[in-house]
N, C-alpha and C. Protein backbone atom coordinates (compact mmCIF):
# COMPACT_ATOMS: atom_id res chain seq x y z
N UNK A 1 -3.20 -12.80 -15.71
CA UNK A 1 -4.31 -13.52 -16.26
C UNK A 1 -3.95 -13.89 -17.69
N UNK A 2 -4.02 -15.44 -17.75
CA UNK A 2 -3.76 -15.36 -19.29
C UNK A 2 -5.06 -15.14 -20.37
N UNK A 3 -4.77 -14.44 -21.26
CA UNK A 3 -5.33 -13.82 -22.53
C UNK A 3 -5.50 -15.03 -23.41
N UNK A 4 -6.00 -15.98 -23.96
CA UNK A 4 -6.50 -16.45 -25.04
C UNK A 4 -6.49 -15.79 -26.63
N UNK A 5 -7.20 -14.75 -26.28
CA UNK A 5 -7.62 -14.30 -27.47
C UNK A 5 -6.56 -13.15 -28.16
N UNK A 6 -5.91 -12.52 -26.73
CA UNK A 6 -4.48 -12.24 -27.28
C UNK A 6 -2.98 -12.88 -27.39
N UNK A 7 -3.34 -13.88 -26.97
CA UNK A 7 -2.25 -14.92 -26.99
C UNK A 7 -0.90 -14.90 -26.32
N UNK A 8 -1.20 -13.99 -25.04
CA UNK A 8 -0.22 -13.95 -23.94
C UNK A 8 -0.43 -14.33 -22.56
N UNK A 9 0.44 -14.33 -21.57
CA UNK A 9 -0.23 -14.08 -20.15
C UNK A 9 0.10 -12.91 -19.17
N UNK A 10 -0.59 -11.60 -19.21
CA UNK A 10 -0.20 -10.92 -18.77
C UNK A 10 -0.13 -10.38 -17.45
N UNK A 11 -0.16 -11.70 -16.58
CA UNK A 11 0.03 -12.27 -15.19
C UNK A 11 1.72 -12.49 -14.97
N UNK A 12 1.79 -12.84 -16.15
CA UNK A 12 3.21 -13.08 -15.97
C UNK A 12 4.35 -11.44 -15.92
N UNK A 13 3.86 -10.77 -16.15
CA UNK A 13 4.64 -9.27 -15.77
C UNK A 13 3.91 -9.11 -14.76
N UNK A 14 3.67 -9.47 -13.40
CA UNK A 14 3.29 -9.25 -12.04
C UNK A 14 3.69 -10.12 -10.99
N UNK A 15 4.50 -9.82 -9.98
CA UNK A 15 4.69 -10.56 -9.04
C UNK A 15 4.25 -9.87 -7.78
N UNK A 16 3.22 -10.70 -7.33
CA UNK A 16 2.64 -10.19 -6.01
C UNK A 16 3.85 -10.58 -4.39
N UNK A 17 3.97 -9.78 -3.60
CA UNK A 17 4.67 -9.99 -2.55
C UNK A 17 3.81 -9.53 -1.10
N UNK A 18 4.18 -10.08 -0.30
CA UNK A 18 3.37 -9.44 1.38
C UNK A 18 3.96 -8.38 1.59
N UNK A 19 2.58 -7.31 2.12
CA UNK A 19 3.01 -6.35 2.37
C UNK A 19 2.88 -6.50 3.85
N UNK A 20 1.50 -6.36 4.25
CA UNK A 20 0.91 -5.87 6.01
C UNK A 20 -0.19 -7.28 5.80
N UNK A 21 -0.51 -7.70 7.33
CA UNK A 21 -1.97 -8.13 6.87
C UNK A 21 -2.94 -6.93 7.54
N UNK A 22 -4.23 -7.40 7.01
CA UNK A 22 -5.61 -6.33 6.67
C UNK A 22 -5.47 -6.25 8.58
N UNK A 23 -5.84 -4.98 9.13
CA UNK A 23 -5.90 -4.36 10.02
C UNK A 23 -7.03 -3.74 10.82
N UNK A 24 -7.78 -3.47 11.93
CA UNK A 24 -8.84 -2.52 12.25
C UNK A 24 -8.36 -1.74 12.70
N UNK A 25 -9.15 -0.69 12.83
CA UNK A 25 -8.69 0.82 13.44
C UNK A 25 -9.88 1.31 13.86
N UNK A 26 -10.52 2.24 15.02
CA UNK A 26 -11.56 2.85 15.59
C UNK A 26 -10.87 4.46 15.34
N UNK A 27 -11.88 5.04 15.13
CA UNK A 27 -11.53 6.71 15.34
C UNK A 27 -10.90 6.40 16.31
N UNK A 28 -9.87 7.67 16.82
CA UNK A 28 -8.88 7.97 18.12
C UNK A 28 -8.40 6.83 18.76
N UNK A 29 -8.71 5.86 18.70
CA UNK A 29 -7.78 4.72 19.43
C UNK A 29 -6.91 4.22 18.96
N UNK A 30 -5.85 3.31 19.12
CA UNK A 30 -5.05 2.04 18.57
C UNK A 30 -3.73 2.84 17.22
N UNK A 31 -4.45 1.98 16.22
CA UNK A 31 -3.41 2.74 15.23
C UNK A 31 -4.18 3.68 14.17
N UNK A 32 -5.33 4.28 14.66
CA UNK A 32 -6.10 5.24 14.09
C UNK A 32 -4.76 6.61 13.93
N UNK A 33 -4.51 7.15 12.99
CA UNK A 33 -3.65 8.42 13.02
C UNK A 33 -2.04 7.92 13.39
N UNK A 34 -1.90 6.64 12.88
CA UNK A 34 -1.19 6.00 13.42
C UNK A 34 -0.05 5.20 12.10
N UNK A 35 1.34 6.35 11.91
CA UNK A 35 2.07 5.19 10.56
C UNK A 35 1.92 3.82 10.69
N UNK A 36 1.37 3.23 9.79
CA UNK A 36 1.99 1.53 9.60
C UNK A 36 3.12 1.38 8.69
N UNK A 37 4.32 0.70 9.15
CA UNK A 37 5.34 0.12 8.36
C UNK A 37 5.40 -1.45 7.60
N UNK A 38 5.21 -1.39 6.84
CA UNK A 38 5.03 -2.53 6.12
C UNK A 38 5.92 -3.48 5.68
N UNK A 39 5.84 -4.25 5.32
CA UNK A 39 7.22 -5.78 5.06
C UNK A 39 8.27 -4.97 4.20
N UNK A 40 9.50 -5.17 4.51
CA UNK A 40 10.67 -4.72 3.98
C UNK A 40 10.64 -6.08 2.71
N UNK A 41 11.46 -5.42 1.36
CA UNK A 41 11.60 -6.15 0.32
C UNK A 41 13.25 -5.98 0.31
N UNK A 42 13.69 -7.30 -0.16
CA UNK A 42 15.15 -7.31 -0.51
C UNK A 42 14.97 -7.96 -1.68
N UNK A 43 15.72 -6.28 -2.56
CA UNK A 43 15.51 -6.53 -4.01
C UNK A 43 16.92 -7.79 -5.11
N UNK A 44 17.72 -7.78 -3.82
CA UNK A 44 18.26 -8.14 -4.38
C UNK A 44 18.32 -10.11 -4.26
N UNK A 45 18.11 -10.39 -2.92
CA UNK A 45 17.66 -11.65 -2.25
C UNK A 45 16.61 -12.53 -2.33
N UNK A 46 15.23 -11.45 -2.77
CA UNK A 46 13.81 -12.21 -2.44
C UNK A 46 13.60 -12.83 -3.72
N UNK A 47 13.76 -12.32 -4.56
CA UNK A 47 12.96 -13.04 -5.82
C UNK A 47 14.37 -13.81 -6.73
N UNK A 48 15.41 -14.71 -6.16
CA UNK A 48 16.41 -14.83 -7.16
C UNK A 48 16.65 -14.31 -7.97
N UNK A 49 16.53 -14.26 -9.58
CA UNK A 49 17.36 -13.72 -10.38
C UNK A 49 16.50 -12.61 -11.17
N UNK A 50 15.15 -12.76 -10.69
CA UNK A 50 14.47 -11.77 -11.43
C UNK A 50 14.82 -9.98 -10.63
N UNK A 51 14.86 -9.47 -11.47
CA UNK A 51 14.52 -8.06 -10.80
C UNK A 51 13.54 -7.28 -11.26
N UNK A 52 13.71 -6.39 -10.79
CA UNK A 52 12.21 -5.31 -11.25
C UNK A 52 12.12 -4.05 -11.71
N UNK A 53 11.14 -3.14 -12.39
CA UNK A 53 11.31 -1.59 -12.17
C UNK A 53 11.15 -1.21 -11.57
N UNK A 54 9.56 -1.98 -11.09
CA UNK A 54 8.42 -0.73 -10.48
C UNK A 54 8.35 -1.46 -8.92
N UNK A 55 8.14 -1.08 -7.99
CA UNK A 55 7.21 -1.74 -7.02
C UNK A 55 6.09 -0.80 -6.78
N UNK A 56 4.80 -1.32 -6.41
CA UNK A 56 3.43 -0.71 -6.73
C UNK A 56 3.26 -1.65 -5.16
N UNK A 57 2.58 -0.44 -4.49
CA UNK A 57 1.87 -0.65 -3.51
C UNK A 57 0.27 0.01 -3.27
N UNK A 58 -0.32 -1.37 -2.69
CA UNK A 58 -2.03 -1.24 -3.17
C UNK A 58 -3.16 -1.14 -1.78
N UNK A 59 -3.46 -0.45 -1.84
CA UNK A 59 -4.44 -0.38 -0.33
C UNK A 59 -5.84 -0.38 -0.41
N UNK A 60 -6.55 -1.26 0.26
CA UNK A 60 -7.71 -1.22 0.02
C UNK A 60 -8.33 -1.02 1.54
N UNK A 61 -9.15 -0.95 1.52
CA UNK A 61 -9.99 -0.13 2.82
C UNK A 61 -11.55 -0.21 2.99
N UNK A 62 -12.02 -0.29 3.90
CA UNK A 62 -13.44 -0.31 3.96
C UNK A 62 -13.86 0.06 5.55
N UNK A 63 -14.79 1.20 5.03
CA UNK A 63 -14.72 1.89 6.58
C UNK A 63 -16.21 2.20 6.48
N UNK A 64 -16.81 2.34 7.85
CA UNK A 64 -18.08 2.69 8.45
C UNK A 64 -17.83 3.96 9.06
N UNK A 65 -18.34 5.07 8.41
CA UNK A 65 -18.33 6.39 8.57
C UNK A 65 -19.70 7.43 8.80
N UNK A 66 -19.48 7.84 9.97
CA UNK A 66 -20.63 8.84 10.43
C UNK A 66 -20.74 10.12 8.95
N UNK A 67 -21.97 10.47 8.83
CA UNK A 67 -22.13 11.38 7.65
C UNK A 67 -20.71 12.39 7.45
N UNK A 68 -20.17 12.90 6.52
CA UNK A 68 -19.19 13.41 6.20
C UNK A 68 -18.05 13.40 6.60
N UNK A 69 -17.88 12.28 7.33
CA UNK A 69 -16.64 12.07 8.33
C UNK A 69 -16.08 11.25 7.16
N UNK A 70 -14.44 11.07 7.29
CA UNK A 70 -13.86 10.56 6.54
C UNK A 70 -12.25 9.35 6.90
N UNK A 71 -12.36 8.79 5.89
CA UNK A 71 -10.88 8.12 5.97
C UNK A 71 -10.02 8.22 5.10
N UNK A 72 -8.59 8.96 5.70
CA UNK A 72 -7.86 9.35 4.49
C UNK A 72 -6.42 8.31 5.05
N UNK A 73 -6.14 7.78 3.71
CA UNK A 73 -5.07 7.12 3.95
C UNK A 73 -3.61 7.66 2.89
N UNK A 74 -2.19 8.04 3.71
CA UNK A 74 -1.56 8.89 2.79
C UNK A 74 -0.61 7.41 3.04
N UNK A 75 0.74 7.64 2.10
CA UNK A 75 1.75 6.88 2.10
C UNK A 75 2.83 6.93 1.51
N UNK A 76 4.34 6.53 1.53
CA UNK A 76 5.16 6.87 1.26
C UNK A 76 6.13 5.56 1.23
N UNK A 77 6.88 5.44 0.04
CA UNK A 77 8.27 4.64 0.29
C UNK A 77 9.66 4.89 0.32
N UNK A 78 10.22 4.00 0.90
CA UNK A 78 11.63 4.27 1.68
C UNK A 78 12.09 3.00 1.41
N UNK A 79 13.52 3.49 1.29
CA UNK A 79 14.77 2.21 1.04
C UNK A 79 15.99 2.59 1.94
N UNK A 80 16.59 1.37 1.28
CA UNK A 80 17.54 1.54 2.61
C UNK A 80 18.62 0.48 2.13
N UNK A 81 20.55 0.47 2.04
CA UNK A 81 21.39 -0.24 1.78
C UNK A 81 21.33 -1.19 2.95
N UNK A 82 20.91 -0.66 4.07
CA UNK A 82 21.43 -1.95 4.83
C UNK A 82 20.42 -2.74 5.38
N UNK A 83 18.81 -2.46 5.10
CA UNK A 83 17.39 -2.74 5.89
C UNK A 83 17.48 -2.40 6.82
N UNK A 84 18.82 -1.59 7.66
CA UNK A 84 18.04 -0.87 9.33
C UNK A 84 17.93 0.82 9.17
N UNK A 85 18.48 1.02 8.51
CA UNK A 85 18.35 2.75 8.22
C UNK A 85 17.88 2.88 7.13
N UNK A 86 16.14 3.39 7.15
CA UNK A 86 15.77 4.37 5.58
C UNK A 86 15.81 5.37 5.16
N UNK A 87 15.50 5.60 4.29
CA UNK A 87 15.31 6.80 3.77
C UNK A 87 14.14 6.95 2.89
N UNK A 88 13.17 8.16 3.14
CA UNK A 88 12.34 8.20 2.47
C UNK A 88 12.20 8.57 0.72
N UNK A 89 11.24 7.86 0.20
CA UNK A 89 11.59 8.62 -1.41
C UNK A 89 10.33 9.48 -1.61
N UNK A 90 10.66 10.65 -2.05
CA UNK A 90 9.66 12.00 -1.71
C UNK A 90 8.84 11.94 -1.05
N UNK A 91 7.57 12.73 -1.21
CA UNK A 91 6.97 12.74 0.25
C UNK A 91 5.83 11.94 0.59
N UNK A 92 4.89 12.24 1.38
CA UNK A 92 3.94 11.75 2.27
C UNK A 92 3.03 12.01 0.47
N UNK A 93 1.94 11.11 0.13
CA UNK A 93 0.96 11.24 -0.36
C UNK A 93 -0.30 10.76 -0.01
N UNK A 94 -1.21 11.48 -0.65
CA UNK A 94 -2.80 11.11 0.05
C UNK A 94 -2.74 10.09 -1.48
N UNK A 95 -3.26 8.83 -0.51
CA UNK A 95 -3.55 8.08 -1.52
C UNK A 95 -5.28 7.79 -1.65
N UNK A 96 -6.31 7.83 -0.80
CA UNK A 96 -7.38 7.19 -0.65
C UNK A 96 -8.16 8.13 0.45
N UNK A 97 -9.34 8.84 -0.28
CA UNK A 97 -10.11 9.46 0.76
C UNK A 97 -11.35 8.89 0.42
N UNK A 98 -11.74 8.70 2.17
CA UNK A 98 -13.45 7.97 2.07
C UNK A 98 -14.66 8.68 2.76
N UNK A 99 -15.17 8.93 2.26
CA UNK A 99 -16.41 9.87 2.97
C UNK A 99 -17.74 9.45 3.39
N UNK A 100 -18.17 9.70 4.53
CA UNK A 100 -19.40 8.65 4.65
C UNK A 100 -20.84 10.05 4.68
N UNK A 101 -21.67 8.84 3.79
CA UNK A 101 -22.97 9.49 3.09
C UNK A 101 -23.53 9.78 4.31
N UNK A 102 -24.71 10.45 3.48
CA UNK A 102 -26.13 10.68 4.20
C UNK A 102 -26.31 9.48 5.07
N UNK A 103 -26.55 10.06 6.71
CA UNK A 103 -27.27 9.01 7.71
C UNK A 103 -26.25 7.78 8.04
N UNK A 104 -24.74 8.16 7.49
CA UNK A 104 -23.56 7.30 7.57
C UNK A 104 -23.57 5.74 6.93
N UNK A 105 -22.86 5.68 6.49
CA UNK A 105 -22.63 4.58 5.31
C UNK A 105 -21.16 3.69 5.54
N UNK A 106 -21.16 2.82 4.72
CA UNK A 106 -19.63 2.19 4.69
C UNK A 106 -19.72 2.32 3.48
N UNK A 107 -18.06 2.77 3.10
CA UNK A 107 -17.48 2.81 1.84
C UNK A 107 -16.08 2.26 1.64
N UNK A 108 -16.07 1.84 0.59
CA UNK A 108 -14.67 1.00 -0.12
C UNK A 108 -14.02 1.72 -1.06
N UNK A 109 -13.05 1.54 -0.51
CA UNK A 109 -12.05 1.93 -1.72
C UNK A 109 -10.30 1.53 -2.18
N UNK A 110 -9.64 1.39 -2.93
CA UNK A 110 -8.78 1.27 -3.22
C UNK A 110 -7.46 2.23 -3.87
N UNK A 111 -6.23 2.05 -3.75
CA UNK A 111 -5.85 2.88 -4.21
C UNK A 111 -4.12 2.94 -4.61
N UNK A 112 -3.34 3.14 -5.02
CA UNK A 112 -2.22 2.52 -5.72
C UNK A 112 -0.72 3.72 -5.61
N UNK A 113 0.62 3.51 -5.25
CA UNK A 113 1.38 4.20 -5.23
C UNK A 113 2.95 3.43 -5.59
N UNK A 114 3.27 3.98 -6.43
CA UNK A 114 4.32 3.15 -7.10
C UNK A 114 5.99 3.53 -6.68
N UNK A 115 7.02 2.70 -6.94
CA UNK A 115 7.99 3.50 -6.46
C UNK A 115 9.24 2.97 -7.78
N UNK A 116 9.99 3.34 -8.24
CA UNK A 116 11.16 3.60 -9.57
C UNK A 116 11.70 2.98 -9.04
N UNK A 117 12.13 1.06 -9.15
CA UNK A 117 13.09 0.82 -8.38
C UNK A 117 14.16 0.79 -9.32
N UNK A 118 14.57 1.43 -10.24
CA UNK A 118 15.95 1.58 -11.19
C UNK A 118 16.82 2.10 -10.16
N UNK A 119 16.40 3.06 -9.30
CA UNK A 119 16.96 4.12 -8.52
C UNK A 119 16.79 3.96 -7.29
N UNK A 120 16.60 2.54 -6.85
CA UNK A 120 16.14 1.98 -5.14
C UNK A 120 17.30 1.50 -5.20
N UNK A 121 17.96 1.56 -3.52
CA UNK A 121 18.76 1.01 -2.99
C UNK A 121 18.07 -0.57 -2.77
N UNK A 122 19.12 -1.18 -1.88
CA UNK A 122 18.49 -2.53 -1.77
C UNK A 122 17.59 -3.10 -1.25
N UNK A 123 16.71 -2.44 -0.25
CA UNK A 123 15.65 -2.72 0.86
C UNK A 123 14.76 -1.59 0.25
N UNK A 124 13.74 -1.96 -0.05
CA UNK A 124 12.39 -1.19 0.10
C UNK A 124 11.49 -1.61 1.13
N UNK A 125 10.87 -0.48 1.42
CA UNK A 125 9.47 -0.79 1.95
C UNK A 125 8.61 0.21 2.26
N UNK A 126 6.90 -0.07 2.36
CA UNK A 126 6.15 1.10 2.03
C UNK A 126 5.49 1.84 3.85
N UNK A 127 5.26 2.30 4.14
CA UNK A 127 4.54 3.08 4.96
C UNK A 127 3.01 3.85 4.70
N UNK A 128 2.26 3.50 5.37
CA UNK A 128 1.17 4.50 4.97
C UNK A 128 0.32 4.90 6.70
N UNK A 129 -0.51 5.44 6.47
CA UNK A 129 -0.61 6.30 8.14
C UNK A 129 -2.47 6.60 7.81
N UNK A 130 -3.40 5.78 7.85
CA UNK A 130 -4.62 5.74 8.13
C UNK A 130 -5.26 7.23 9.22
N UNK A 131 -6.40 7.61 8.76
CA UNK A 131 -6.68 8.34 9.88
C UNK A 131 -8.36 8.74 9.62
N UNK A 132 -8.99 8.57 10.31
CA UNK A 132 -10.31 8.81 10.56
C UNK A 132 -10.59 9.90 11.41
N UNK A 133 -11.62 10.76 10.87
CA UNK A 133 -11.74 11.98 11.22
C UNK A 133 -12.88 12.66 11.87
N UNK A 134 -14.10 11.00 12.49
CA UNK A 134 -14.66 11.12 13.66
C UNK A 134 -14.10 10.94 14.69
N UNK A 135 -14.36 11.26 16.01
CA UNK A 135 -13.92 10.44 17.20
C UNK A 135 -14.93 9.20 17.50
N UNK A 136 -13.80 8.24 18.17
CA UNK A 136 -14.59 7.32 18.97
C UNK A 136 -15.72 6.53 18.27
N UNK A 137 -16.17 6.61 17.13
CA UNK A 137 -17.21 5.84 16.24
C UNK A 137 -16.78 5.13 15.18
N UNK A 138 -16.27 5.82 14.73
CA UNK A 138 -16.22 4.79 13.01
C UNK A 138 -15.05 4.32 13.03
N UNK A 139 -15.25 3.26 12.03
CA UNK A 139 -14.26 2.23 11.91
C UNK A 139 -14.25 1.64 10.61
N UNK A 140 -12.95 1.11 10.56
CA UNK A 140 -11.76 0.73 9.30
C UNK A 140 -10.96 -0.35 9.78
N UNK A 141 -11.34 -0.82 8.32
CA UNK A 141 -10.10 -1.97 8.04
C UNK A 141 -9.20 -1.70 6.71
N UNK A 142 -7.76 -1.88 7.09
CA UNK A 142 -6.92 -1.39 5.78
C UNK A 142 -6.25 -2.88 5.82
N UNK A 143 -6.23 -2.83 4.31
CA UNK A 143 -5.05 -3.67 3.73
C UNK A 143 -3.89 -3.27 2.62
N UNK A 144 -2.90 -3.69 2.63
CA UNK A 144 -1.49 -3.55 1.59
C UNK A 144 -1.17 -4.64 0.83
N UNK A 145 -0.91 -4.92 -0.16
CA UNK A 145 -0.22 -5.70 -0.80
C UNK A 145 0.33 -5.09 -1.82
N UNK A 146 1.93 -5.36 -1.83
CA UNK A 146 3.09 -5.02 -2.94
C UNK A 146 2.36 -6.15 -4.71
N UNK A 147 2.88 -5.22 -5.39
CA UNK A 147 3.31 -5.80 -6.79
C UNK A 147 4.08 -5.27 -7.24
N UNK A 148 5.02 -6.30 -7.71
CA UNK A 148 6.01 -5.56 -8.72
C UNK A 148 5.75 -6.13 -10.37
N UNK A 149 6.34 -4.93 -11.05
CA UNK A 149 6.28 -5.14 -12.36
C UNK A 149 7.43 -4.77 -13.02
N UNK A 150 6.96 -4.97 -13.81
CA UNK A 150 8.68 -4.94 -15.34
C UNK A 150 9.71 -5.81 -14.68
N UNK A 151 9.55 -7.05 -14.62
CA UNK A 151 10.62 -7.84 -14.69
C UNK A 151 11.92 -8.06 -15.47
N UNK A 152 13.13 -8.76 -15.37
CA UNK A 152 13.70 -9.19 -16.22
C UNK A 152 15.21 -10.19 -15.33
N UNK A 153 15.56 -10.36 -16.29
CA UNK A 153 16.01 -11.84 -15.65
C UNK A 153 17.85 -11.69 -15.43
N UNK A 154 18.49 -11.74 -14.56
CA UNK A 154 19.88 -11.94 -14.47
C UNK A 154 20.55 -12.76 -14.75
């Protein structure tokens, strides 16, 4: 977004990339409890000459939840020299827990997990694994989208 009043644009240290598109999920069915693998990045191919530090992956969610039942979404990234074999970079994290109110509610939320690409091989990409903790009732929609930040130019 450019700043006016600070006299920069600090849109310009962000490059948005595809991650997943937005998804449904039912308690116990489909891909409820279920990893999603998300768009592989080639750090070295996709964006020409820019490269990056960080890649930041962002999930947002909105789920219809029976009273105290919940949606927890964890996630993790992995790279890889050749894009067919990864490897994970540390572990599984809970990124996003959703709890549904009194008399069951829908709730939103968002939530953010970053990865050091100083120290990424050439292929990234993120994983995260949704799971709802009624049966058979409630329901979710997740979405991903990558950003990277700290650019600089080759």
């Amino acid at each position: 977004m450019f700043t006016p009043a600070m006299g920069r644009d600090d849109a310009a240290l962000f490059t948005p990339a595809f991650a997943k598109a937005e998804y449904d999920l039912t308690a116990g069915a489909g891909s409820d409890n279920a990893e999603q693998t998300c768009a592989a990045l080639d750090l070295r191919d996709d964006f020409g000459t820019k490269r990056f530090g960080t890649a930041i992956a962002i999930i947002a969610a909105t789920a219809t939840l029976a009273v105290a039942a919940t949606l927890v979404v964890t996630g993790i990234w992995e790279h890889s020299d050749d894009g067919a074999t990864y490897t994970e970079i540390g572990t599984d994290e809970t990124m996003l827990t959703l709890t549904g109110g009194a008399g069951g509610s829908t709730e939103t939320g968002a939530a953010a997990l970053g990865c050091n690409l100083a120290e990424a091989k050439r292929f990234v990409r993120f994983k995260e694994k949704p799971n709802l903790s009624a049966a058979d009732t409630d329901t979710a929609k997740v979405s991903v989208v990558y950003v990277l930040s700290s650019p600089s130019e080759l």
